[in-house]
PDB file of N, CA and C in Angstrom:
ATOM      1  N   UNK A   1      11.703   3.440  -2.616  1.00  0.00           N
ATOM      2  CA  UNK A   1      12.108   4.602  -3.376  1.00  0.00           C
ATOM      3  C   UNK A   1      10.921   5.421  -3.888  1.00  0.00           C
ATOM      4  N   UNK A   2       9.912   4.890  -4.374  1.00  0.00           N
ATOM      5  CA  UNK A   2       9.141   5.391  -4.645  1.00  0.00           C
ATOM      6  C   UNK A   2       8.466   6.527  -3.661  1.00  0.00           C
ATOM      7  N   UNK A   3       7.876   6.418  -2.464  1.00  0.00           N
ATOM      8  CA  UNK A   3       7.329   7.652  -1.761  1.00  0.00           C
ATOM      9  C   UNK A   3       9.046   8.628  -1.833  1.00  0.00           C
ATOM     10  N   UNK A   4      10.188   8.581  -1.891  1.00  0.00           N
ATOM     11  CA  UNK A   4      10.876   9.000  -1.999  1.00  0.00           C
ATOM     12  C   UNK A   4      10.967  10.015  -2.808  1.00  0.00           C
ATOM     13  N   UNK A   5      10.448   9.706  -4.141  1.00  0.00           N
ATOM     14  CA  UNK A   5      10.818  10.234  -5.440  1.00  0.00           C
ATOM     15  C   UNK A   5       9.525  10.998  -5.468  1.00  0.00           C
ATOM     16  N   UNK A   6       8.001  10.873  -4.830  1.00  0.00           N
ATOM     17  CA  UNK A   6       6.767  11.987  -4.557  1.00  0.00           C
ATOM     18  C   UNK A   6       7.736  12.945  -3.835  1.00  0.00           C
ATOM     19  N   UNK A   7       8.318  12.661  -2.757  1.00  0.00           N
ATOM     20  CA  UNK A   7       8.479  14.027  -1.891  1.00  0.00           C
ATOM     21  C   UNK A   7       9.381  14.799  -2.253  1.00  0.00           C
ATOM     22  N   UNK A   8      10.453  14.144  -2.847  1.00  0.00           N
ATOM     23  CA  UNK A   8      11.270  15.004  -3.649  1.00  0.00           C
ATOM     24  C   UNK A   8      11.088  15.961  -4.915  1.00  0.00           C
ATOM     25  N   UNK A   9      10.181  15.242  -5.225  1.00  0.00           N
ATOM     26  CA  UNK A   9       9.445  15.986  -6.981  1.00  0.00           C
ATOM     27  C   UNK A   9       9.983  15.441  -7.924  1.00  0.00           C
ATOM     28  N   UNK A  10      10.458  14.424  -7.875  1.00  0.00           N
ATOM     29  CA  UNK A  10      11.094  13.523  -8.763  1.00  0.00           C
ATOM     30  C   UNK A  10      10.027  13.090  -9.957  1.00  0.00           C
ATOM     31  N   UNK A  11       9.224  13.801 -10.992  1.00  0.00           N
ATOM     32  CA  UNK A  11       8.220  13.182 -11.433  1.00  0.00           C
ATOM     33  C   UNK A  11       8.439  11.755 -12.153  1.00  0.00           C
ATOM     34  N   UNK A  12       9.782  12.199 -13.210  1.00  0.00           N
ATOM     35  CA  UNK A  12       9.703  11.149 -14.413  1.00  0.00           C
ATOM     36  C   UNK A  12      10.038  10.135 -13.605  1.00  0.00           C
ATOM     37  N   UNK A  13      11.240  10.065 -12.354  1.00  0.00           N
ATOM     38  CA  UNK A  13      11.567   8.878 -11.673  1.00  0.00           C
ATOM     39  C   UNK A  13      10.526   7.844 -11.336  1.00  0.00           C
ATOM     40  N   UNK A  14       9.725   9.144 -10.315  1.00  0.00           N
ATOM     41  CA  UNK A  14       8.359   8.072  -9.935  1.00  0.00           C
ATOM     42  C   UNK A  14       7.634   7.308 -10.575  1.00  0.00           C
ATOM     43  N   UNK A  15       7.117   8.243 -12.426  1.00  0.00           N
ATOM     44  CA  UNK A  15       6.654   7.714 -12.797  1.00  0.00           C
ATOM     45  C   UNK A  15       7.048   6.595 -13.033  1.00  0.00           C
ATOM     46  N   UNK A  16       7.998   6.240 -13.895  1.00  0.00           N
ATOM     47  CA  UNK A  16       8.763   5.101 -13.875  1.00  0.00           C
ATOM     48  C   UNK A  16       9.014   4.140 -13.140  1.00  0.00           C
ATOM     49  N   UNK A  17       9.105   4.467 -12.120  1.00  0.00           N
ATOM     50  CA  UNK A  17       9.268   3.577 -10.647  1.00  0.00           C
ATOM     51  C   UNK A  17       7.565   2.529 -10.919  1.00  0.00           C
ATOM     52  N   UNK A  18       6.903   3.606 -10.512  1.00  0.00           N
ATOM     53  CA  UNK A  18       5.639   3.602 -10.374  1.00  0.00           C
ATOM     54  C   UNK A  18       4.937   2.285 -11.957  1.00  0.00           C
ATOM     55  N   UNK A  19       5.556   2.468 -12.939  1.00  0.00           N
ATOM     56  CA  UNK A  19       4.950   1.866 -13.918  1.00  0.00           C
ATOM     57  C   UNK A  19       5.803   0.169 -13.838  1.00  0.00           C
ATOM     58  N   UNK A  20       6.934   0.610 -13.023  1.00  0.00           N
ATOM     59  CA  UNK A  20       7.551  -0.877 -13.187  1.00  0.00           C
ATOM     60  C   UNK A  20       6.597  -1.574 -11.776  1.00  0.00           C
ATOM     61  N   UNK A  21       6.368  -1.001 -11.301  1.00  0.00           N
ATOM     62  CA  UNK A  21       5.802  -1.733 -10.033  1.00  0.00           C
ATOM     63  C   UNK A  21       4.341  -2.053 -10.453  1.00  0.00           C
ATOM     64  N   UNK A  22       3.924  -1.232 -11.264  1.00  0.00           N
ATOM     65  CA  UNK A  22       2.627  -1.776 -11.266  1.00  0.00           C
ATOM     66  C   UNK A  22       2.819  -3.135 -12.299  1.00  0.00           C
ATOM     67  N   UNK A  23       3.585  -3.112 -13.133  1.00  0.00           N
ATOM     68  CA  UNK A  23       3.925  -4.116 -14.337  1.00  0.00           C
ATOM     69  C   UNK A  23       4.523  -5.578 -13.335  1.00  0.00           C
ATOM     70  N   UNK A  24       4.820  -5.237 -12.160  1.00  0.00           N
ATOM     71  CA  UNK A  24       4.975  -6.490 -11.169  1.00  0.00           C
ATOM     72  C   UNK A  24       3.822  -6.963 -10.679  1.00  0.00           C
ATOM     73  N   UNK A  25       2.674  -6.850 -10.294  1.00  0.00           N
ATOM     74  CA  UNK A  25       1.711  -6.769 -10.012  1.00  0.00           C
ATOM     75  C   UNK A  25       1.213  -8.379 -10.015  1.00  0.00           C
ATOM     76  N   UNK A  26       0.836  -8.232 -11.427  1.00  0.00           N
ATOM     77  CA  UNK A  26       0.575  -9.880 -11.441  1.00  0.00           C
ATOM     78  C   UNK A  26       1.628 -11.024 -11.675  1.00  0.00           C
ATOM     79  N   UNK A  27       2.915 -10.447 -11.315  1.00  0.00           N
ATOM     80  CA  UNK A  27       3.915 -11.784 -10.862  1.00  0.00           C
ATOM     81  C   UNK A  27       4.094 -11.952  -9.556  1.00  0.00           C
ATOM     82  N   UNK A  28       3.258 -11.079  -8.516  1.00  0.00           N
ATOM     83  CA  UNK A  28       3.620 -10.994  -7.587  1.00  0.00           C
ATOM     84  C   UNK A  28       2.386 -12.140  -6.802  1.00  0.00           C
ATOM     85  N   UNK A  29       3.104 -12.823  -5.966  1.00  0.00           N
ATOM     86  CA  UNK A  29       2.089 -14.225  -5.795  1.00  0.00           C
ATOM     87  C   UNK A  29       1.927 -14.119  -3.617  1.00  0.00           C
ATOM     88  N   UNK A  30       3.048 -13.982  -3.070  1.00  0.00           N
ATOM     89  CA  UNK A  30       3.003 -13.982  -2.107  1.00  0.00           C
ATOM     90  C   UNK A  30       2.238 -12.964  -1.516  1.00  0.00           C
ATOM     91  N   UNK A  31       1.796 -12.997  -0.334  1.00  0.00           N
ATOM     92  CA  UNK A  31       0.303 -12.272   0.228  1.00  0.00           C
ATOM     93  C   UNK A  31       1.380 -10.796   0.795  1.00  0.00           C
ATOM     94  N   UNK A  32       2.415 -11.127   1.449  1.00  0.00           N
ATOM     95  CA  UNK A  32       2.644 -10.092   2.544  1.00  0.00           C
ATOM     96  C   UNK A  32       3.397  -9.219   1.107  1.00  0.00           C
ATOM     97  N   UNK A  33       4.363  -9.774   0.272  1.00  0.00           N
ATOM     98  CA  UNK A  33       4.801  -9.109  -0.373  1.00  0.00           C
ATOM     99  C   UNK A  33       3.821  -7.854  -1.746  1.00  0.00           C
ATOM    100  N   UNK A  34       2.935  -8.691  -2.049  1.00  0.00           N
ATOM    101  CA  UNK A  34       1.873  -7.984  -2.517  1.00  0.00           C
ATOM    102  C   UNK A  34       0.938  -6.909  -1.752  1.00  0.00           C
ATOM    103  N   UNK A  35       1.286  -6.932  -0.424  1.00  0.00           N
ATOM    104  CA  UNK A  35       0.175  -6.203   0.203  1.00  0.00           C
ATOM    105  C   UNK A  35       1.649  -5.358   0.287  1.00  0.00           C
ATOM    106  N   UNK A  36       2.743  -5.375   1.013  1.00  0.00           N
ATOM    107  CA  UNK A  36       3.523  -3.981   0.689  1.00  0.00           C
ATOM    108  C   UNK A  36       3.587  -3.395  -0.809  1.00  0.00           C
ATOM    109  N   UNK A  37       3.665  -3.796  -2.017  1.00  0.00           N
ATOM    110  CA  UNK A  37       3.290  -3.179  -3.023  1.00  0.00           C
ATOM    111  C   UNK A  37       2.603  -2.506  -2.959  1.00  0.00           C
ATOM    112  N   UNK A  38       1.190  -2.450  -2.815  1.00  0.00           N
ATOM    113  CA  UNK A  38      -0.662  -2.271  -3.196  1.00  0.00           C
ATOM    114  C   UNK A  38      -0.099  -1.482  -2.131  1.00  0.00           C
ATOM    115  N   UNK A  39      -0.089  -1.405  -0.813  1.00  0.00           N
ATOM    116  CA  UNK A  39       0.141  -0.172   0.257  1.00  0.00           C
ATOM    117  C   UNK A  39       0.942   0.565  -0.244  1.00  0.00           C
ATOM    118  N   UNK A  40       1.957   0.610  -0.823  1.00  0.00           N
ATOM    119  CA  UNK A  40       2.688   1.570  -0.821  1.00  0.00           C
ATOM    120  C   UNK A  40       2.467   2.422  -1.973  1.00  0.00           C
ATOM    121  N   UNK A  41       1.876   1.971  -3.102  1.00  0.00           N
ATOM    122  CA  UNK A  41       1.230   2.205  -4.202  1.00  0.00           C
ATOM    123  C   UNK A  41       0.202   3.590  -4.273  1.00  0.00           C
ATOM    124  N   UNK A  42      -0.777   2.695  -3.199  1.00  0.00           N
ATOM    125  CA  UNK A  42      -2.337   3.784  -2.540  1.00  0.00           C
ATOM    126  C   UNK A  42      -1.372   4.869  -1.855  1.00  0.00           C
ATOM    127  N   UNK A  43      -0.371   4.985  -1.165  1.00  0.00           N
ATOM    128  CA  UNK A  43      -0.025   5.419  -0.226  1.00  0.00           C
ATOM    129  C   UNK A  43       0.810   6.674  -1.392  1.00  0.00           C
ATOM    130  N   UNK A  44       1.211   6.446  -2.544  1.00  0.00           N
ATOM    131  CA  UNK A  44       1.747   7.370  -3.026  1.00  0.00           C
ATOM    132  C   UNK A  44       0.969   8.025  -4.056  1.00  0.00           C
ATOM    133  N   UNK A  45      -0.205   7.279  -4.294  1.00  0.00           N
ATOM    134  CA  UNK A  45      -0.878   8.312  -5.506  1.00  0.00           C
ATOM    135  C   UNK A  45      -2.339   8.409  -4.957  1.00  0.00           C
ATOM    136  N   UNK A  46      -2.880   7.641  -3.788  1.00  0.00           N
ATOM    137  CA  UNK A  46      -4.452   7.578  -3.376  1.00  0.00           C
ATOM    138  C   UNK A  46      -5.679   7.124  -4.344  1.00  0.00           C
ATOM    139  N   UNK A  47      -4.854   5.664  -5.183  1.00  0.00           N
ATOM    140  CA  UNK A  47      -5.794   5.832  -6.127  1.00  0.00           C
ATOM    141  C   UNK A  47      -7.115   4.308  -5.690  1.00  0.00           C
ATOM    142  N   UNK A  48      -8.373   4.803  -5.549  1.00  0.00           N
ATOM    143  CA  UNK A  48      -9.221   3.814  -5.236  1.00  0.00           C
ATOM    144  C   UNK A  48      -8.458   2.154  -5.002  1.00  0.00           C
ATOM    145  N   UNK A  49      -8.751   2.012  -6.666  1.00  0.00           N
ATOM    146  CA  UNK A  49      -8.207   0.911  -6.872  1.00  0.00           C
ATOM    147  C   UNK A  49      -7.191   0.013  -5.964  1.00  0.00           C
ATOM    148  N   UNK A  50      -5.922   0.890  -5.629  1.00  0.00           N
ATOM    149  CA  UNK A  50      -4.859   0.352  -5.280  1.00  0.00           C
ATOM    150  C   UNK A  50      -5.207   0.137  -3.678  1.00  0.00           C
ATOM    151  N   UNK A  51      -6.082   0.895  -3.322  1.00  0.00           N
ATOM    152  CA  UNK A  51      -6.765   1.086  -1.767  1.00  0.00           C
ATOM    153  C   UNK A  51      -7.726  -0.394  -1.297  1.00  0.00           C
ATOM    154  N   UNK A  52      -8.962  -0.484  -2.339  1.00  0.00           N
ATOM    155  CA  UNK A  52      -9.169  -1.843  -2.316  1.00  0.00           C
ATOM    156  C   UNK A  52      -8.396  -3.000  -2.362  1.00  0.00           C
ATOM    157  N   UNK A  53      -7.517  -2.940  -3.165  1.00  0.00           N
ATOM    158  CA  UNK A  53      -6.783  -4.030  -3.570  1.00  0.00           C
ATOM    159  C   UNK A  53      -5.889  -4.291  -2.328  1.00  0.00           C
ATOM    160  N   UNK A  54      -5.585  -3.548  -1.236  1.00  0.00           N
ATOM    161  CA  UNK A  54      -4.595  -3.457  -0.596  1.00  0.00           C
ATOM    162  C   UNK A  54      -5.264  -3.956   0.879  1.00  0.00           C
ATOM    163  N   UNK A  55      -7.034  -3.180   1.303  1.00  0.00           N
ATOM    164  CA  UNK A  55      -7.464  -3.879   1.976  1.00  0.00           C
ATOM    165  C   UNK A  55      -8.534  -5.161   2.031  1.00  0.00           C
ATOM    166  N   UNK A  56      -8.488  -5.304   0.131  1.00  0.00           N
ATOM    167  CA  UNK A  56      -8.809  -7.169   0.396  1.00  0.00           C
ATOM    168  C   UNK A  56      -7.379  -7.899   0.948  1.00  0.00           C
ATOM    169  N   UNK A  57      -6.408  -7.621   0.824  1.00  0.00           N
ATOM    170  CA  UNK A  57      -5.264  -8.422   1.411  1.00  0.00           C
ATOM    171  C   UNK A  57      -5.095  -8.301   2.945  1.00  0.00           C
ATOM    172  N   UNK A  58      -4.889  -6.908   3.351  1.00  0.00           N
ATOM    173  CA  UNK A  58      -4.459  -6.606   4.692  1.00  0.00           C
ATOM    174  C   UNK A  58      -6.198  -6.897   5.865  1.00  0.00           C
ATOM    175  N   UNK A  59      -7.141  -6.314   5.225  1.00  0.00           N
ATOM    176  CA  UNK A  59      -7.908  -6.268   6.326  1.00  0.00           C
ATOM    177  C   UNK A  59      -8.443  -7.542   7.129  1.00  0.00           C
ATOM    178  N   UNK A  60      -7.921  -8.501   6.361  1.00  0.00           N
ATOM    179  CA  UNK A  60      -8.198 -10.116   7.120  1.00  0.00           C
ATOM    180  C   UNK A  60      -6.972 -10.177   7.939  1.00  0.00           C
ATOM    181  N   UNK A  61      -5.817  -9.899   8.388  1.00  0.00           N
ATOM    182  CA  UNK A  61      -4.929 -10.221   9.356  1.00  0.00           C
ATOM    183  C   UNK A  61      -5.322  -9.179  10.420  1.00  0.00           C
ATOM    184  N   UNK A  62      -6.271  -8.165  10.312  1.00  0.00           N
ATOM    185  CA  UNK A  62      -6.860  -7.469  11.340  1.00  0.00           C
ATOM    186  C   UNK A  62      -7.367  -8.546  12.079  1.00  0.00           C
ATOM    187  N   UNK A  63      -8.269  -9.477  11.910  1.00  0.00           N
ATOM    188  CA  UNK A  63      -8.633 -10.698  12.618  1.00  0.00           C
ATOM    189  C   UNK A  63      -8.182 -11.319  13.343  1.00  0.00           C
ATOM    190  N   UNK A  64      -6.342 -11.539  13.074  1.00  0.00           N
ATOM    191  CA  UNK A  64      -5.462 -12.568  13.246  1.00  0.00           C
ATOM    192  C   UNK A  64      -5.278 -12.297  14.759  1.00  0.00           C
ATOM    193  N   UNK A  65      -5.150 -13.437  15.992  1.00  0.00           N
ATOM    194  CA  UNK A  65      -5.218 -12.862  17.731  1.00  0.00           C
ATOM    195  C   UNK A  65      -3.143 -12.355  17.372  1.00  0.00           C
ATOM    196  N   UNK A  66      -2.952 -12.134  16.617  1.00  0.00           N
ATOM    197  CA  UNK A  66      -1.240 -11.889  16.729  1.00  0.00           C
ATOM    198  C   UNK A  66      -0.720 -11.986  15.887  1.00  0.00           C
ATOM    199  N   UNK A  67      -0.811 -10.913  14.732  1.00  0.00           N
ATOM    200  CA  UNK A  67      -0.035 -10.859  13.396  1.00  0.00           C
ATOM    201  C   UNK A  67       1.237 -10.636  13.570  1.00  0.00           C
ATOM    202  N   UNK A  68       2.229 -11.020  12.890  1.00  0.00           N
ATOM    203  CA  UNK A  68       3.360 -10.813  12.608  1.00  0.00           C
ATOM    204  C   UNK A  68       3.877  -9.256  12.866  1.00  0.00           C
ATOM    205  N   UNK A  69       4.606  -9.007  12.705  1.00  0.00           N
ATOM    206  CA  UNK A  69       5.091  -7.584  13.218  1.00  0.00           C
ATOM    207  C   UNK A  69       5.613  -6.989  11.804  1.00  0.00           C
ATOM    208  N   UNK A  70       5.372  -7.631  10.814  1.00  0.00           N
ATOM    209  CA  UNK A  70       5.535  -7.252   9.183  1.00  0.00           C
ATOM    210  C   UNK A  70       3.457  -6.651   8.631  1.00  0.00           C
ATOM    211  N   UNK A  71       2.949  -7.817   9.422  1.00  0.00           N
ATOM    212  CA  UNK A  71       1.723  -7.516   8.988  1.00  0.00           C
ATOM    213  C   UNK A  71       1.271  -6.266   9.885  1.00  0.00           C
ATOM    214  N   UNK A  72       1.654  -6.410  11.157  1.00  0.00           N
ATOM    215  CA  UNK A  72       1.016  -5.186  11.734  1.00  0.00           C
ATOM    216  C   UNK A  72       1.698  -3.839  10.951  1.00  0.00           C
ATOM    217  N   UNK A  73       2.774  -3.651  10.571  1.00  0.00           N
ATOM    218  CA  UNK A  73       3.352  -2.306  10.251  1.00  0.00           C
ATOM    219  C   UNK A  73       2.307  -2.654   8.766  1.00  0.00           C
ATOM    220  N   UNK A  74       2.041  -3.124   8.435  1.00  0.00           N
ATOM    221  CA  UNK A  74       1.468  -2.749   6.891  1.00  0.00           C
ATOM    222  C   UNK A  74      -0.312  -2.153   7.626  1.00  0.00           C
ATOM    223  N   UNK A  75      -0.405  -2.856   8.571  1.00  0.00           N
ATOM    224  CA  UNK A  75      -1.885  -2.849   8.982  1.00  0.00           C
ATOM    225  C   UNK A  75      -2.142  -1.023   9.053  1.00  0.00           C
ATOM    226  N   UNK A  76      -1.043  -1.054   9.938  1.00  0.00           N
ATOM    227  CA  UNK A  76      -0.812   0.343  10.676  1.00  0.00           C
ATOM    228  C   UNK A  76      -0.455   1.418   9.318  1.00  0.00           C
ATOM    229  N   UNK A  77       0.436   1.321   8.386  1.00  0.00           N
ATOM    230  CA  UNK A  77       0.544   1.987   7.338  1.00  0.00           C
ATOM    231  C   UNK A  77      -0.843   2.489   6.652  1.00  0.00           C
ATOM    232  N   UNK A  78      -1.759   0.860   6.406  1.00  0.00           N
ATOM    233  CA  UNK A  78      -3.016   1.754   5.559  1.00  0.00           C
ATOM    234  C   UNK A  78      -4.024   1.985   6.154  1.00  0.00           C
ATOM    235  N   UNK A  79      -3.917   2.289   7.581  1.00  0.00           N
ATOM    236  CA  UNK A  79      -4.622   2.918   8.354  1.00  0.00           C
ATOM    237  C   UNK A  79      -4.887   3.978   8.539  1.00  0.00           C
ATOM    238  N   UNK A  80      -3.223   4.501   8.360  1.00  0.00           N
ATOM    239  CA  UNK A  80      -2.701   6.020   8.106  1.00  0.00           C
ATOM    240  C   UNK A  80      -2.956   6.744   6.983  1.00  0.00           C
ATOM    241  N   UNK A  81      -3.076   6.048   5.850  1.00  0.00           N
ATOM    242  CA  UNK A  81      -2.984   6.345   4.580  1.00  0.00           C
ATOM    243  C   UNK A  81      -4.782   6.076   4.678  1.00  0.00           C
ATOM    244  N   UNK A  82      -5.434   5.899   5.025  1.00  0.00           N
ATOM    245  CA  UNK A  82      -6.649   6.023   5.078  1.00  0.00           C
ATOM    246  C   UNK A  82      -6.930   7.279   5.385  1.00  0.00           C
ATOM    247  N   UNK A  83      -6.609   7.795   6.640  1.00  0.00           N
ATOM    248  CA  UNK A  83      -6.917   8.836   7.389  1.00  0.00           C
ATOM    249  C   UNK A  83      -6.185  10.098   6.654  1.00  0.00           C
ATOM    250  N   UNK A  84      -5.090   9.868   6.119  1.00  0.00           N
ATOM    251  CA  UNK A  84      -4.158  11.109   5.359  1.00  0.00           C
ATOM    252  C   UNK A  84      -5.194  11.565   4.004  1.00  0.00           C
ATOM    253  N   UNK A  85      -5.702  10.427   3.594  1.00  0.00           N
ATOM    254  CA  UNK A  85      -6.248  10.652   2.364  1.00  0.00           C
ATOM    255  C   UNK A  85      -7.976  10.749   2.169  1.00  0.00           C
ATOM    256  N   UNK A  86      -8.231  10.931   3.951  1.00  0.00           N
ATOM    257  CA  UNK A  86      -9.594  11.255   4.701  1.00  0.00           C
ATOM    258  C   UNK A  86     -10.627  10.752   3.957  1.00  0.00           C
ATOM    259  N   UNK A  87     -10.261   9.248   3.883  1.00  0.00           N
ATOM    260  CA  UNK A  87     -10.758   7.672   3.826  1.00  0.00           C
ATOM    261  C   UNK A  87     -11.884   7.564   4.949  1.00  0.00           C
ATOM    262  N   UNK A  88     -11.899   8.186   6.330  1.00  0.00           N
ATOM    263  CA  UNK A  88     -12.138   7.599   7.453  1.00  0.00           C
ATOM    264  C   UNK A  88     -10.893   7.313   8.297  1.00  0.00           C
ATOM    265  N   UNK A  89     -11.065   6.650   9.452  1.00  0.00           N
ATOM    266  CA  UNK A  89     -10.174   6.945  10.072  1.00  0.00           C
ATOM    267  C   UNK A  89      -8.872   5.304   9.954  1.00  0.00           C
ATOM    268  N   UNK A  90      -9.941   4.790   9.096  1.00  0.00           N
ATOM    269  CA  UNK A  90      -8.929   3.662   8.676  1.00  0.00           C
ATOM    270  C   UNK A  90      -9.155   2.473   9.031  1.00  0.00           C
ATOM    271  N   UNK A  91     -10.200   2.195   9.689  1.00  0.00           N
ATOM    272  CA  UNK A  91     -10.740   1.345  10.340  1.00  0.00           C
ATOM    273  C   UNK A  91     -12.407   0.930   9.768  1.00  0.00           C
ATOM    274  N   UNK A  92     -12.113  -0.472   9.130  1.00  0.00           N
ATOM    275  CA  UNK A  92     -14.198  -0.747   8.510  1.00  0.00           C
ATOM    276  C   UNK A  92     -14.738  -1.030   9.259  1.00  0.00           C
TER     277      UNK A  92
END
């Protein structure tokens, strides 16, 4: 919902959205589920922080000879969101 509520102009929603998700943050324990957070996060406001945080998680299954097809769409997401937010082309 959240990139939802950017494109729409939804401010107070997002914000809100946006403050409960970050307030999940540190209950959030599992790797894949935390890295869709942190991606989707960077992906809606471009903020450093959430960018690092997203490729200390994701950029080690770049390694993997055959990630999951959950990890590749996240791989592929902040790749994009690298390049949208002219990061580079998304790739270290």
């Amino acid at each position: 919902l959240l990139p939802a509520y950017l494109l729409l102009g939804e401010s107070d929603e997002f914000d809100r959205l946006r403050s409960t998700m970050r307030s999940m943050l540190p209950v959030i324990k599992a790797g894949q589920s935390r890295a869709l957070l942190l991606v989707t996060l960077y992906g809606c406001t471009d903020s450093s922080l959430y960018q690092r945080m997203a490729h200390e998680l994701v950029d080690p299954w770049m390694e993997e000879a055959l990630p999951k097809r959950s990890k590749t769409v996240l791989i592929r997401r902040l790749r994009d969101y690298d390049r949208w937010f002219g990061h580079g082309n998304g790739d270290k």
